[in-house]
Protein backbone atom coordinates (compact mmCIF):
# COMPACT_ATOMS: atom_id res chain seq x y z
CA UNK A 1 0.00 0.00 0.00
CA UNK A 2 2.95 2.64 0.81
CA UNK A 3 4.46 2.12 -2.67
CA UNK A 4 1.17 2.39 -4.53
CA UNK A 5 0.29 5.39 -2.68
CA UNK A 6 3.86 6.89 -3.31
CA UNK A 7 3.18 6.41 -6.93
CA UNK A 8 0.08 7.94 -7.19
CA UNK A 9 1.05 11.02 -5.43
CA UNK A 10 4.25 11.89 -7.70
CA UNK A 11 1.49 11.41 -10.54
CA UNK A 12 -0.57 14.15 -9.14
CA UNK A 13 2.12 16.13 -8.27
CA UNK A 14 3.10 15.83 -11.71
CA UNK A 15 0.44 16.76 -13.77
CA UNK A 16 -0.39 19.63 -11.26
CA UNK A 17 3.12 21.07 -12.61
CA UNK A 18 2.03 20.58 -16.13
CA UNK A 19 -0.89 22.15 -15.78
CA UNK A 20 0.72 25.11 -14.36
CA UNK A 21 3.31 25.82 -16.48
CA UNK A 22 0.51 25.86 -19.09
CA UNK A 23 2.83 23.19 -21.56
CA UNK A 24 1.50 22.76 -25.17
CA UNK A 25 2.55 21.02 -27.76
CA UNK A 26 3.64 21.67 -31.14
CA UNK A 27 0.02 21.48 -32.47
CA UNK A 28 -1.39 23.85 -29.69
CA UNK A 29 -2.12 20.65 -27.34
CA UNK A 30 -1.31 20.21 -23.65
CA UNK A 31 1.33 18.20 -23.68
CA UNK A 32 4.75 19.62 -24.60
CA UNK A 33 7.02 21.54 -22.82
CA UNK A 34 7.93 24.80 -22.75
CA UNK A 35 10.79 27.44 -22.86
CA UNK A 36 12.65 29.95 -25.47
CA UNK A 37 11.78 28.71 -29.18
CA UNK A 38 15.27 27.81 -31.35
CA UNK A 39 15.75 30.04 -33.60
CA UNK A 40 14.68 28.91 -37.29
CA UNK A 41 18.31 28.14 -39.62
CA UNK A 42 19.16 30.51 -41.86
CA UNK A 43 18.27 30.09 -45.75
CA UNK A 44 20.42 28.83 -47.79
CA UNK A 45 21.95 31.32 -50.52
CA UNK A 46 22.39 30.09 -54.46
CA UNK A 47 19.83 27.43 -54.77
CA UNK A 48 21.91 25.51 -51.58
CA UNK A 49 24.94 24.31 -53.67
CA UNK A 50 27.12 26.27 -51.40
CA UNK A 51 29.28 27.84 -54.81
CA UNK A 52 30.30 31.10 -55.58
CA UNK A 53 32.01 31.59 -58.55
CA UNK A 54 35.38 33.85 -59.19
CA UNK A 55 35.34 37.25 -58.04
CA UNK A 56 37.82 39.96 -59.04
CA UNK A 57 39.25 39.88 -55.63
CA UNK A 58 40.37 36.33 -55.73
CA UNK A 59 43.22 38.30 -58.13
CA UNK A 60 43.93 41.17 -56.63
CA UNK A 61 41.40 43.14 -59.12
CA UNK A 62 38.43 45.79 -58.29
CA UNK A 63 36.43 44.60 -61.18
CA UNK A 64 36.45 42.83 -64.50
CA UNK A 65 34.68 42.31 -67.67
CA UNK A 66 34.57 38.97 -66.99
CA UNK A 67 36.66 35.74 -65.58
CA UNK A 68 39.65 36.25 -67.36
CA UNK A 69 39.74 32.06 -67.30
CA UNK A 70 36.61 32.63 -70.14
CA UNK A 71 39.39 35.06 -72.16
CA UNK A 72 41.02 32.50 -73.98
CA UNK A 73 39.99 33.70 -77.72
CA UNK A 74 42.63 35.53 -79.36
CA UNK A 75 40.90 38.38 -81.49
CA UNK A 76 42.88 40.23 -84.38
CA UNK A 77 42.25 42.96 -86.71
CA UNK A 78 43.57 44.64 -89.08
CA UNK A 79 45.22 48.41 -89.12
CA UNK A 80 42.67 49.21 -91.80
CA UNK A 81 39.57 47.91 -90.06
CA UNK A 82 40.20 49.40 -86.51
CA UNK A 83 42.91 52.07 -86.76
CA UNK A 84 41.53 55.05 -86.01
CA UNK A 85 38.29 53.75 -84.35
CA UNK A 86 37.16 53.84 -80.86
CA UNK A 87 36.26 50.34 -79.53
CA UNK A 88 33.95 50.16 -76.60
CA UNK A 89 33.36 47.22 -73.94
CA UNK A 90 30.86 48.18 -71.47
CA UNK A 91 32.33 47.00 -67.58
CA UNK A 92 29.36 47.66 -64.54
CA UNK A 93 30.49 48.73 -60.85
CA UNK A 94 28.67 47.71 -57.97
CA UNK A 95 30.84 49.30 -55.32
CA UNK A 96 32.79 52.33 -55.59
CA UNK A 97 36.57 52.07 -56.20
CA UNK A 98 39.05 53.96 -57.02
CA UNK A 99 40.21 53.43 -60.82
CA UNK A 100 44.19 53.06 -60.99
CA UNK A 101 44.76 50.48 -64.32
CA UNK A 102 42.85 49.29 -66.48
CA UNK A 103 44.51 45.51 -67.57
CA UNK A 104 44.87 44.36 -70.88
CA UNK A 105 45.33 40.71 -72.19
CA UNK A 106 47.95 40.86 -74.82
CA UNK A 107 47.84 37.55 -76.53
CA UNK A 108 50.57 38.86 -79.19
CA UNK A 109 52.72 41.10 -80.19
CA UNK A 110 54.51 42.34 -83.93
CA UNK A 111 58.03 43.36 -83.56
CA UNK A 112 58.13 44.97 -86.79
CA UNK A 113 54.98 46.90 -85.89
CA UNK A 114 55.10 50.70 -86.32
CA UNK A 115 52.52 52.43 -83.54
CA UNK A 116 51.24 55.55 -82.82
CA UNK A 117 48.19 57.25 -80.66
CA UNK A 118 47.37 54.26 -78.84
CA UNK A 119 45.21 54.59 -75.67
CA UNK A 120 43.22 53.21 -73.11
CA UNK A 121 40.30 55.57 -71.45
CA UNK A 122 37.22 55.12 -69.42
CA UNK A 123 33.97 56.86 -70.13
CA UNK A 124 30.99 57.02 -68.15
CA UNK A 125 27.44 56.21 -69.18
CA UNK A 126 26.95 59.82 -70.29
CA UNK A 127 29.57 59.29 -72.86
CA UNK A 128 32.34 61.99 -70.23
CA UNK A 129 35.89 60.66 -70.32
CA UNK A 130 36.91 60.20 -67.22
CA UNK A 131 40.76 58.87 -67.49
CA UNK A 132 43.16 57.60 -70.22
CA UNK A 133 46.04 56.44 -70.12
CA UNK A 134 49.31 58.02 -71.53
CA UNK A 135 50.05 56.18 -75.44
CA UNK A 136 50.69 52.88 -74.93
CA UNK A 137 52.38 52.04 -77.83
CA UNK A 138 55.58 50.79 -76.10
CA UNK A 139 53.67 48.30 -74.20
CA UNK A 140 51.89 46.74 -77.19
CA UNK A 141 55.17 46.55 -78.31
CA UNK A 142 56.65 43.85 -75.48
CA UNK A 143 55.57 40.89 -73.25
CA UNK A 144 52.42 39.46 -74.60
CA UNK A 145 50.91 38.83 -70.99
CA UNK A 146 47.65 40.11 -69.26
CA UNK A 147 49.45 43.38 -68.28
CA UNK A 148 48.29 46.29 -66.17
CA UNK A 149 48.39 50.07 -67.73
CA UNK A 150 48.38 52.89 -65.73
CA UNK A 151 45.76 56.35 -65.91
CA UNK A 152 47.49 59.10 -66.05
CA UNK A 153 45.17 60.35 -62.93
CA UNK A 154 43.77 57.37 -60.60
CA UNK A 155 40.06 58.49 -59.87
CA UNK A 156 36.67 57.48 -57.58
CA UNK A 157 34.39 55.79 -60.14
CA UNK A 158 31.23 55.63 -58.45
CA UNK A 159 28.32 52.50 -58.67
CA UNK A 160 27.03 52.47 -62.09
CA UNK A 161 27.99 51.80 -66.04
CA UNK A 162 31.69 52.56 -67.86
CA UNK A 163 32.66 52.05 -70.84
CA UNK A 164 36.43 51.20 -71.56
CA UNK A 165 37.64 52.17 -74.79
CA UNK A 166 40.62 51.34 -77.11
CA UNK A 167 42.22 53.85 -79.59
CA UNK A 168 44.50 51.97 -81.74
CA UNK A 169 46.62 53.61 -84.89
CA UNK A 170 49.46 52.63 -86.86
CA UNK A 171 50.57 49.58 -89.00
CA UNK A 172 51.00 46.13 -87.88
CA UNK A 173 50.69 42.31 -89.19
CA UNK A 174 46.62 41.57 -88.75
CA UNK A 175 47.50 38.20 -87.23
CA UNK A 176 50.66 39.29 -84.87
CA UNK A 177 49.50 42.07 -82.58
CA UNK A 178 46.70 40.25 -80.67
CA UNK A 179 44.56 40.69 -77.89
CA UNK A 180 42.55 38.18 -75.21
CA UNK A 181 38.89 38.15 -75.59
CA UNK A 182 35.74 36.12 -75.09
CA UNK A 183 34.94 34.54 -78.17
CA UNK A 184 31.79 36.61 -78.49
CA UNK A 185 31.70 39.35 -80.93
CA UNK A 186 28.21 39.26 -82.84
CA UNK A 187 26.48 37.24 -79.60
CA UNK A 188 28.00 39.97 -76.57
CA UNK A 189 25.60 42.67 -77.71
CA UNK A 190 22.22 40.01 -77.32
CA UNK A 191 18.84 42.25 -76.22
CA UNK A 192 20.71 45.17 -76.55
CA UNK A 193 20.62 48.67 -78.75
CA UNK A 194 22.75 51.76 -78.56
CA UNK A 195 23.52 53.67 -76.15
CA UNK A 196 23.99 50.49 -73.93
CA UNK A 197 25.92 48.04 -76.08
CA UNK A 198 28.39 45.81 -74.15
CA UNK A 199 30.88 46.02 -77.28
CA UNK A 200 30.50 47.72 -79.96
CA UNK A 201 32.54 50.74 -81.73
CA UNK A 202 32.13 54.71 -82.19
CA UNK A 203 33.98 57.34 -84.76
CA UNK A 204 36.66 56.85 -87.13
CA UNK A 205 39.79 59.03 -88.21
CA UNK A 206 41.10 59.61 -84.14
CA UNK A 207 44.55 60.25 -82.56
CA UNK A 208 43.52 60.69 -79.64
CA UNK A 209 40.65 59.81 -77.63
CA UNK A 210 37.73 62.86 -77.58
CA UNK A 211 36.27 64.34 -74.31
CA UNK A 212 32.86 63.50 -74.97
CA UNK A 213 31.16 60.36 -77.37
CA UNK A 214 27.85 60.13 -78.47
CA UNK A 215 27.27 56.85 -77.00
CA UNK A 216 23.84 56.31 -79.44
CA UNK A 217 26.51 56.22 -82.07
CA UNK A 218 27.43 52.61 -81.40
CA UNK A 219 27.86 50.30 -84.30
CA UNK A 220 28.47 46.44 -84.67
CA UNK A 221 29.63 47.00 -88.11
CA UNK A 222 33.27 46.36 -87.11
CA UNK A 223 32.28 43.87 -84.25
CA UNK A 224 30.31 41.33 -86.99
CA UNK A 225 33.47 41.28 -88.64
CA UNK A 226 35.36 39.16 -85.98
CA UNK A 227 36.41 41.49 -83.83
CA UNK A 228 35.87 39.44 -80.28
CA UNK A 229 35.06 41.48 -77.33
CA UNK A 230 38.34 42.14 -75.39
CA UNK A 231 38.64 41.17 -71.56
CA UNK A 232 39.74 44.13 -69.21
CA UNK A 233 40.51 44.27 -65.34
CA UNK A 234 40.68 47.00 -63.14
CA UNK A 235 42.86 47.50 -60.47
């Protein structure tokens, strides 16, 4: 009888403590205990597969046209079908930086080349240069490697759209003096119309490159030709 009654009185004291704690269970019943809820996991970014592909930073770069391990099209033209003509690949910020080099893959190089008026500059999407470089010539000239060429005034480039343009003039062999480039010419430029092609080219006839470009003055003309979209870093 003592062990019986022992046993029935922790049951009552028992379910006297449920009831006051006021216990439920997951489904709102009376049954569960309670206390602090856990806090829920945190979603899981990109679809869960836990991969982020290459950033600029993973090379010591502020930004990029594009993995420069998808630049492995070597794009050539000759003096006659881009001397004198500004060619335009369209690069998107998403943080400010400030703009030091822009980097050029140089796939190839003609010793017997004879350049002139050959720059690098940055325009913003109202068509305002921003920087240039000093002529490169020399360094078209040498070491056919991904190389880094300076502005002749580092400046803040704020979030938004730039345009990086090439001025090349002079004579060389079509197929020596080559540059890296994604193997899309024609294709780069899909659901898009002037003023906001990714790649396309502007004016004829320049030495140097102007202040200002009319960016609704874009043409694929010279880009359905073969001229692949070069890849450019910044740093």
């Amino acid at each position: 009888m003592r062990t019986r009654t022992t046993t029935a009185g922790l049951a009552a004291t028992l379910a006297a403590l449920l009831a006051l704690s006021g216990c439920t269970s997951s489904d709102g019943g009376p049954h569960a205990a309670t206390g602090t809820p856990a806090a829920a996991p945190a979603p899981v970014q990109g679809g869960g597969s836990g991969y982020e592909g290459p950033r600029p930073q993973d090379q010591n770069l502020l930004a990029w046209t594009g993995d420069p391990n998808d630049a492995g099209h070597v794009t050539a033209q000759s003096a006659a079908g881009v001397g004198g003509r500004i060619t335009l690949v369209r690069i998107g910020l998403r943080e400010q930086i400030t703009w030091s080099n822009i980097w050029l893959g140089l796939a190839g190089v003609d010793a017997n080349a004879q350049l002139s008026n050959c720059y690098l500059g940055v325009y913003d999407a109202t068509g305002k240069l921003v920087a240039s470089t000093a002529d490169i010539s020399p360094q078209l000239m040498t070491d056919a490697v991904a190389k880094p060429l300076p502005l002749t005034k580092p400046f803040t480039a704020g979030t938004g759209t730039y345009f990086i343009a090439l001025l090349l003039n002079g004579n060389w062999a079509t197929n020596a003096l080559t540059l890296k480039a994604t193997g899309a010419g024609i294709s780069v430029n899909a659901g898009l119309t002037p003023p906001a092609l990714r790649y396309s080219t502007v004016l004829a006839g320049q030495t140097s490159l102007p202040a200002a470009l009319n960016l609704a003055e874009q043409s694929t003309s010279t880009i359905n030709t073969g001229w692949g979209s070069q890849w450019y870093g910044v740093s």
